[in-house]
Protein backbone atom coordinates (compact mmCIF):
# COMPACT_ATOMS: atom_id res chain seq x y z
CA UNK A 1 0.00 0.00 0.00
CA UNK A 2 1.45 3.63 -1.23
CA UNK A 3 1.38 6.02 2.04
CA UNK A 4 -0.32 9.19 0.81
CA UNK A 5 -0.46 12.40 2.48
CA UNK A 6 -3.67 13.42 4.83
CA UNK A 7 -4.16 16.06 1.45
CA UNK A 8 -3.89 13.47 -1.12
CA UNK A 9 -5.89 10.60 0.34
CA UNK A 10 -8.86 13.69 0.85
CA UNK A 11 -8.35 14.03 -2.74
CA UNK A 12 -8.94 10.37 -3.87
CA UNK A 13 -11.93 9.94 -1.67
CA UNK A 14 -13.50 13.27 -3.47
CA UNK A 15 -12.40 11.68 -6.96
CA UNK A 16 -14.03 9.07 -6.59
CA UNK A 17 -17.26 10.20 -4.67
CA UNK A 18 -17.87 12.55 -7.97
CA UNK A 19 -17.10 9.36 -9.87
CA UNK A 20 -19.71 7.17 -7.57
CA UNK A 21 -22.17 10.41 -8.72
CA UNK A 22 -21.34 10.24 -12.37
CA UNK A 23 -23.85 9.46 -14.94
CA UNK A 24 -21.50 10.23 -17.81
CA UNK A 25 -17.69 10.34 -17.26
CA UNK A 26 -15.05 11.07 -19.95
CA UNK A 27 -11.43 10.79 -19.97
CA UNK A 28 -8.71 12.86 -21.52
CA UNK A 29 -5.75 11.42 -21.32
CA UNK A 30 -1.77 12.79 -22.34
CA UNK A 31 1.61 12.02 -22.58
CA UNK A 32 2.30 11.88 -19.20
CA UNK A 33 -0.04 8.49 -18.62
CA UNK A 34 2.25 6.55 -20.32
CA UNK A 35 5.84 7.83 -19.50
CA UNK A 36 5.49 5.12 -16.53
CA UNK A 37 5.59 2.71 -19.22
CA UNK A 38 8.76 3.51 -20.72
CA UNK A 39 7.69 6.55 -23.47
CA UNK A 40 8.64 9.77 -23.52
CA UNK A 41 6.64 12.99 -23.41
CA UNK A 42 7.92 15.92 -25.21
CA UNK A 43 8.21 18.27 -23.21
CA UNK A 44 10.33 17.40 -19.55
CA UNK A 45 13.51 19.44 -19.42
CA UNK A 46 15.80 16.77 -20.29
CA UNK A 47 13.67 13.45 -21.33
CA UNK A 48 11.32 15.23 -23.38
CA UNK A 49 11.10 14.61 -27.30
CA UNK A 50 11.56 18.22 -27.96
CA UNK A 51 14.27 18.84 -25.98
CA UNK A 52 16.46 16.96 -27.95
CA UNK A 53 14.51 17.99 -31.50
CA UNK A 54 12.98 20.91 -33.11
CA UNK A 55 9.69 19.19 -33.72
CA UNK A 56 8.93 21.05 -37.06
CA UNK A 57 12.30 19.42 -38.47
CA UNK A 58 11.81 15.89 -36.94
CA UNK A 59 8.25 15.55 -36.76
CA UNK A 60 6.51 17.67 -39.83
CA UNK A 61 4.58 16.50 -42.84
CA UNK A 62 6.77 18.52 -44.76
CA UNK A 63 9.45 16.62 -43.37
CA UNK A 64 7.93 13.86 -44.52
CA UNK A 65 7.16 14.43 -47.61
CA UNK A 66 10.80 15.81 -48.66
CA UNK A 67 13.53 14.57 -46.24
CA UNK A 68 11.86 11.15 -45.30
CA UNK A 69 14.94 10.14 -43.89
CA UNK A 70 15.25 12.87 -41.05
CA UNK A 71 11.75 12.02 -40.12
CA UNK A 72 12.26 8.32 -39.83
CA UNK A 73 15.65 8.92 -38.12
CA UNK A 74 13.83 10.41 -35.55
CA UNK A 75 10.98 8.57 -35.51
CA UNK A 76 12.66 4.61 -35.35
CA UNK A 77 14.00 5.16 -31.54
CA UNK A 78 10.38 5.86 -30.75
CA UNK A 79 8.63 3.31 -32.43
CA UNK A 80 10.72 0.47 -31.03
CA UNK A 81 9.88 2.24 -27.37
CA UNK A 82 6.35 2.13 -28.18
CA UNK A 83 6.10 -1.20 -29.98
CA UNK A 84 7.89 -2.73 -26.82
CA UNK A 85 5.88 -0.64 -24.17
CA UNK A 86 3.12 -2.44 -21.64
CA UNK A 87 0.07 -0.66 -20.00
CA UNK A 88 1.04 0.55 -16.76
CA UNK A 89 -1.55 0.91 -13.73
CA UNK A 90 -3.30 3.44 -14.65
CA UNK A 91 -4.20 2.07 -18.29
CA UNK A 92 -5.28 -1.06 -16.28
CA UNK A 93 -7.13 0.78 -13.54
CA UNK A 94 -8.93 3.11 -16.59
CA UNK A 95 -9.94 -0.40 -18.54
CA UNK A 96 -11.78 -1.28 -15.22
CA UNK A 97 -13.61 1.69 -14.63
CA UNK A 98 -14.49 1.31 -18.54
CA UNK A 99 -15.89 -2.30 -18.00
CA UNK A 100 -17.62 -1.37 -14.76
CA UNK A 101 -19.80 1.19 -16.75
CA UNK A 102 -17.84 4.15 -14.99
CA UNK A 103 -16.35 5.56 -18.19
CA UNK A 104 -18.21 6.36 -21.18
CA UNK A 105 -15.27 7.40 -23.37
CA UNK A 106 -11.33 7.86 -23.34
CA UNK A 107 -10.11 10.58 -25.28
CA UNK A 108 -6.55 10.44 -25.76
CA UNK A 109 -4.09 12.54 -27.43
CA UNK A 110 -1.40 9.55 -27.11
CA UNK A 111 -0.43 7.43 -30.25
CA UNK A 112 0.79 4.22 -28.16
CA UNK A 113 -2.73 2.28 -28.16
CA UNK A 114 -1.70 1.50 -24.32
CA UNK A 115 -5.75 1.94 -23.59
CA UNK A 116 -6.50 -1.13 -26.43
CA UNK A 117 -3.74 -3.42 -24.77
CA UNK A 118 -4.98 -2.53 -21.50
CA UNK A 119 -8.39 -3.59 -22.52
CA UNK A 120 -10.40 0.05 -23.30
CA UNK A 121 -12.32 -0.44 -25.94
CA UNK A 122 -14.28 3.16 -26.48
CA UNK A 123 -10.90 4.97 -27.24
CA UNK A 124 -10.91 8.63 -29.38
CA UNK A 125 -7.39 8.99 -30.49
CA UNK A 126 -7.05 12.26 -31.65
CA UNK A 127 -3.45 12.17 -32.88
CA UNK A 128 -4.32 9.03 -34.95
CA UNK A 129 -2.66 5.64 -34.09
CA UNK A 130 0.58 3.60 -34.69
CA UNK A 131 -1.67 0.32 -35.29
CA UNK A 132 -1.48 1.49 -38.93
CA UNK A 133 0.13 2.85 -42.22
CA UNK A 134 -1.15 4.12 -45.29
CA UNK A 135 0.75 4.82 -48.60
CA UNK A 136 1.76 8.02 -49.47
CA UNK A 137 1.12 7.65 -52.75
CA UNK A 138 -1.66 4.70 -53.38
CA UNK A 139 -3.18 5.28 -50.00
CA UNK A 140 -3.22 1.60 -49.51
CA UNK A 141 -3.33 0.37 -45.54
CA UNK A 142 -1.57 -1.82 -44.19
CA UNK A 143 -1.19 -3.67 -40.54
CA UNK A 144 1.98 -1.46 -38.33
CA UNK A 145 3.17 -4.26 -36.47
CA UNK A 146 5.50 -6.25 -38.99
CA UNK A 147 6.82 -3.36 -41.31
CA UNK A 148 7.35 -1.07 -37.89
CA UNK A 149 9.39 -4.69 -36.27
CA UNK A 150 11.02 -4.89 -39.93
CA UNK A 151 11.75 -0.72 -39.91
CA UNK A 152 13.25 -0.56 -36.21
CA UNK A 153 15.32 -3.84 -37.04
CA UNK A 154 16.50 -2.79 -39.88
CA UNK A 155 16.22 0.91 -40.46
CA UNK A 156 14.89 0.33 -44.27
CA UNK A 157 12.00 2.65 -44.54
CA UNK A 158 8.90 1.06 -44.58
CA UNK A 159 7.58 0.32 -48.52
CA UNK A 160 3.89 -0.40 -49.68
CA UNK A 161 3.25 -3.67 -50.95
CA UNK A 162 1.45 -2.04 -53.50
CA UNK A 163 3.25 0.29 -55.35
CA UNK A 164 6.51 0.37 -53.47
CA UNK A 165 6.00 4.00 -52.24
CA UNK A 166 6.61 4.98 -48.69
CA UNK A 167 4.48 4.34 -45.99
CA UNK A 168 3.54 6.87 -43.40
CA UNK A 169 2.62 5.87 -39.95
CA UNK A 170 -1.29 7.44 -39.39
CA UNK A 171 -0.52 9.70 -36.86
CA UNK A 172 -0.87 13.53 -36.24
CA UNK A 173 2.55 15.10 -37.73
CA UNK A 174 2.58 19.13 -37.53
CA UNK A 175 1.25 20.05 -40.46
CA UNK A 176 -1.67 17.74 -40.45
CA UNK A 177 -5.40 18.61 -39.38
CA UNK A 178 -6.30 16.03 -36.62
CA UNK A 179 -9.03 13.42 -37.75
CA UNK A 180 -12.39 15.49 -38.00
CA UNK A 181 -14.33 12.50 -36.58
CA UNK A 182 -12.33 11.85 -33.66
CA UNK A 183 -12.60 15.54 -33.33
CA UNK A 184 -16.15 15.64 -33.17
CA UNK A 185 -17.46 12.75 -31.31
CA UNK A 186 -14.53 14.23 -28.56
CA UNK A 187 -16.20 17.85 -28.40
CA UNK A 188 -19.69 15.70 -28.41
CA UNK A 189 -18.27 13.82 -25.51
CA UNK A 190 -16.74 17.11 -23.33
CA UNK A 191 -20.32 18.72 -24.00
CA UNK A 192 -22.47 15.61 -22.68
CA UNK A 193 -20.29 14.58 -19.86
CA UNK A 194 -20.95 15.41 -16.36
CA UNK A 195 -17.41 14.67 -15.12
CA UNK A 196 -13.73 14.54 -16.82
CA UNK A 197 -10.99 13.65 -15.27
CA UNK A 198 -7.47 15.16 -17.26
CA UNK A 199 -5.02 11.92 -16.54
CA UNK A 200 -0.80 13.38 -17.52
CA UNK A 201 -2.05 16.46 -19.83
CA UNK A 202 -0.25 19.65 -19.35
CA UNK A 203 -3.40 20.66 -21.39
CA UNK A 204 -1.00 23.02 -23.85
CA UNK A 205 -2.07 21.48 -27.24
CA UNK A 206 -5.46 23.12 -29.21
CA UNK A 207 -7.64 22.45 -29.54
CA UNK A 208 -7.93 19.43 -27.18
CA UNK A 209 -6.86 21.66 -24.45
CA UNK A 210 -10.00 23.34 -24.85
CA UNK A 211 -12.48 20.39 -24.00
CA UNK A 212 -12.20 20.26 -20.59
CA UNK A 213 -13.54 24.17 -20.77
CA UNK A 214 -16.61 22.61 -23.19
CA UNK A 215 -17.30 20.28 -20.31
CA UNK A 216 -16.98 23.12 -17.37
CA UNK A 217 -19.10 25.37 -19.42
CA UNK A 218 -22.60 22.93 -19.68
CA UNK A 219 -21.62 22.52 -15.67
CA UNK A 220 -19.57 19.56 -15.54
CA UNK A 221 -16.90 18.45 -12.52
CA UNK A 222 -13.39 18.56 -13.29
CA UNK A 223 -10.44 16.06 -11.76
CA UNK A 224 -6.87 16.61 -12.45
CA UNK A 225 -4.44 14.41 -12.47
CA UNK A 226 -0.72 15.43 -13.43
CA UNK A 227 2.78 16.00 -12.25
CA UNK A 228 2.94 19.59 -13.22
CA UNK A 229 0.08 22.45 -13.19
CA UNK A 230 -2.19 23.49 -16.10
CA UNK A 231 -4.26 26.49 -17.07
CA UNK A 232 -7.46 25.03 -15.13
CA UNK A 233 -6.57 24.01 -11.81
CA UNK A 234 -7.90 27.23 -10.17
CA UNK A 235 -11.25 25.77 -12.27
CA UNK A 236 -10.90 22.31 -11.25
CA UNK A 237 -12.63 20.29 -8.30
CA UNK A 238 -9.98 18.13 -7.66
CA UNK A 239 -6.01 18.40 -8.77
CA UNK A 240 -3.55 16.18 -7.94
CA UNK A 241 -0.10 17.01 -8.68
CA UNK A 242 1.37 13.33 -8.42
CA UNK A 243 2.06 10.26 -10.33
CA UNK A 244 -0.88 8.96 -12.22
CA UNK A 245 0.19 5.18 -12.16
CA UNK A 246 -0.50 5.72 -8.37
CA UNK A 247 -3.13 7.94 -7.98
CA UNK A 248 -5.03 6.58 -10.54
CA UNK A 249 -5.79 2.95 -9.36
CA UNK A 250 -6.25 4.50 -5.58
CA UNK A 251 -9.05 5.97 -7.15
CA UNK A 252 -10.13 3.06 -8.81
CA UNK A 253 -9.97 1.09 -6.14
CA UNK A 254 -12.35 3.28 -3.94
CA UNK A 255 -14.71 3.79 -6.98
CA UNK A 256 -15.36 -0.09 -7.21
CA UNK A 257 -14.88 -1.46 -3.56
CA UNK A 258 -15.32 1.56 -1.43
């Protein structure tokens, strides 16, 4: 058992009370949820992505599209992190509260599919996913797992089976509009919800930054959960400034067995 302070145990207890309450409770979850699993965020002083790259140079469709092999440089170090990661407790503890009927919807700005493997199955991802790749040129899909395996083994860019043009892994590079349906049915959610919890957002990015304020506004309740502060603490009714792959089952725990 993890001794928390006096403060923090208060803190779970309210979480999951308003949980207990919820009708409708959506997720949001960042980068921070799964850097206890062994991926990087991008932006801790140090360990962050883009402190060690200028992410319109490693990490641009224009990069893409004319230097390929800067953007799969920097891209092979982080595939083989996330093709090798695990769901850590708070993916697991998130899947329960999903299965329970406590969770409506994750919305997730992380590419990593750590919800899926933990066993979420009503995921928004609204930086797209590494689960495939389409063809730059044919548009042809294809199946991640073996050409990413192949790519990170190898460092041969990955090839369409098709037409033998590059494939691009169907996420979110700057540059790109994010998906409009995973856009929508994520503002739908914020707007019907009666509770979100933010789970390792800084909450920096637009526009999904701005859903927790959709939810606020139609009178939702507000939990986060994160190591460093964002723009709506003063608004939220709980905050915890502490590891999510700790806090985050507690409040499982007292959600489902009191």
């Amino acid at each position: 058992m993890i001794p928390f302070s006096e403060k923090t145990q208060e803190n779970i207890k309210f979480a999951a009370d308003l949980f207990r309450q919820s009708k409708h409770a959506v997720i949001l979850t960042g980068a921070g949820l799964s850097t206890p699993s062994g991926i990087p965020d991008f932006r801790s002083t140090g360990t962050g992505l883009w402190s060690k790259d200028e992410p319109l140079d490693a990490a641009s469709l224009s990069t893409f599209r004319t230097r390929p092999e800067r953007f799969f440089s920097w891209f092979r170090p982080l595939a083989n992190q996330i093709f090798n990661a695990q769901p850590n407790a708070a993916h697991l503890a998130l899947a329960k509260l999903e299965a329970a009927g406590k969770i409506k919807s994750i919305i997730t700005q992380n590419i990593d599919m750590l919800h899926q493997k933990a066993g979420s199955k009503t995921v928004i991802e609204m930086h797209g996913t590494m689960q495939t790749l389409t063809c730059s040129q044919c548009y042809h899909q294809v199946q991640a797992e073996s050409y990413i395996a192949s790519f990170v083994e190898t460092g041969n860019l990955p090839l369409c089976p098709e037409c033998n043009q590059l494939l691009k892994p169907d996420v979110i590079l700057f540059g790109e509009q994010l998906p409009q349906a995973a856009l929508s049915k994520a503002q739908k959610d914020a707007r019907q919800c009666d509770l979100m919890l933010v789970a390792g957002s800084s909450l920096e990015v637009l526009p999904v930054a701005g859903l927790p304020m959709q939810a606020l506004d139609r009178g939702a309740h507000l939990i986060i959960i994160n190591n460093t502060p964002t723009y709506l603490n003063v608004r939220a009714d709980v905050v915890i400034l502490e590891d999510v792959a700790t806090i985050i089952p507690a409040i499982m725990e007292r959600v489902l067995n009191g």
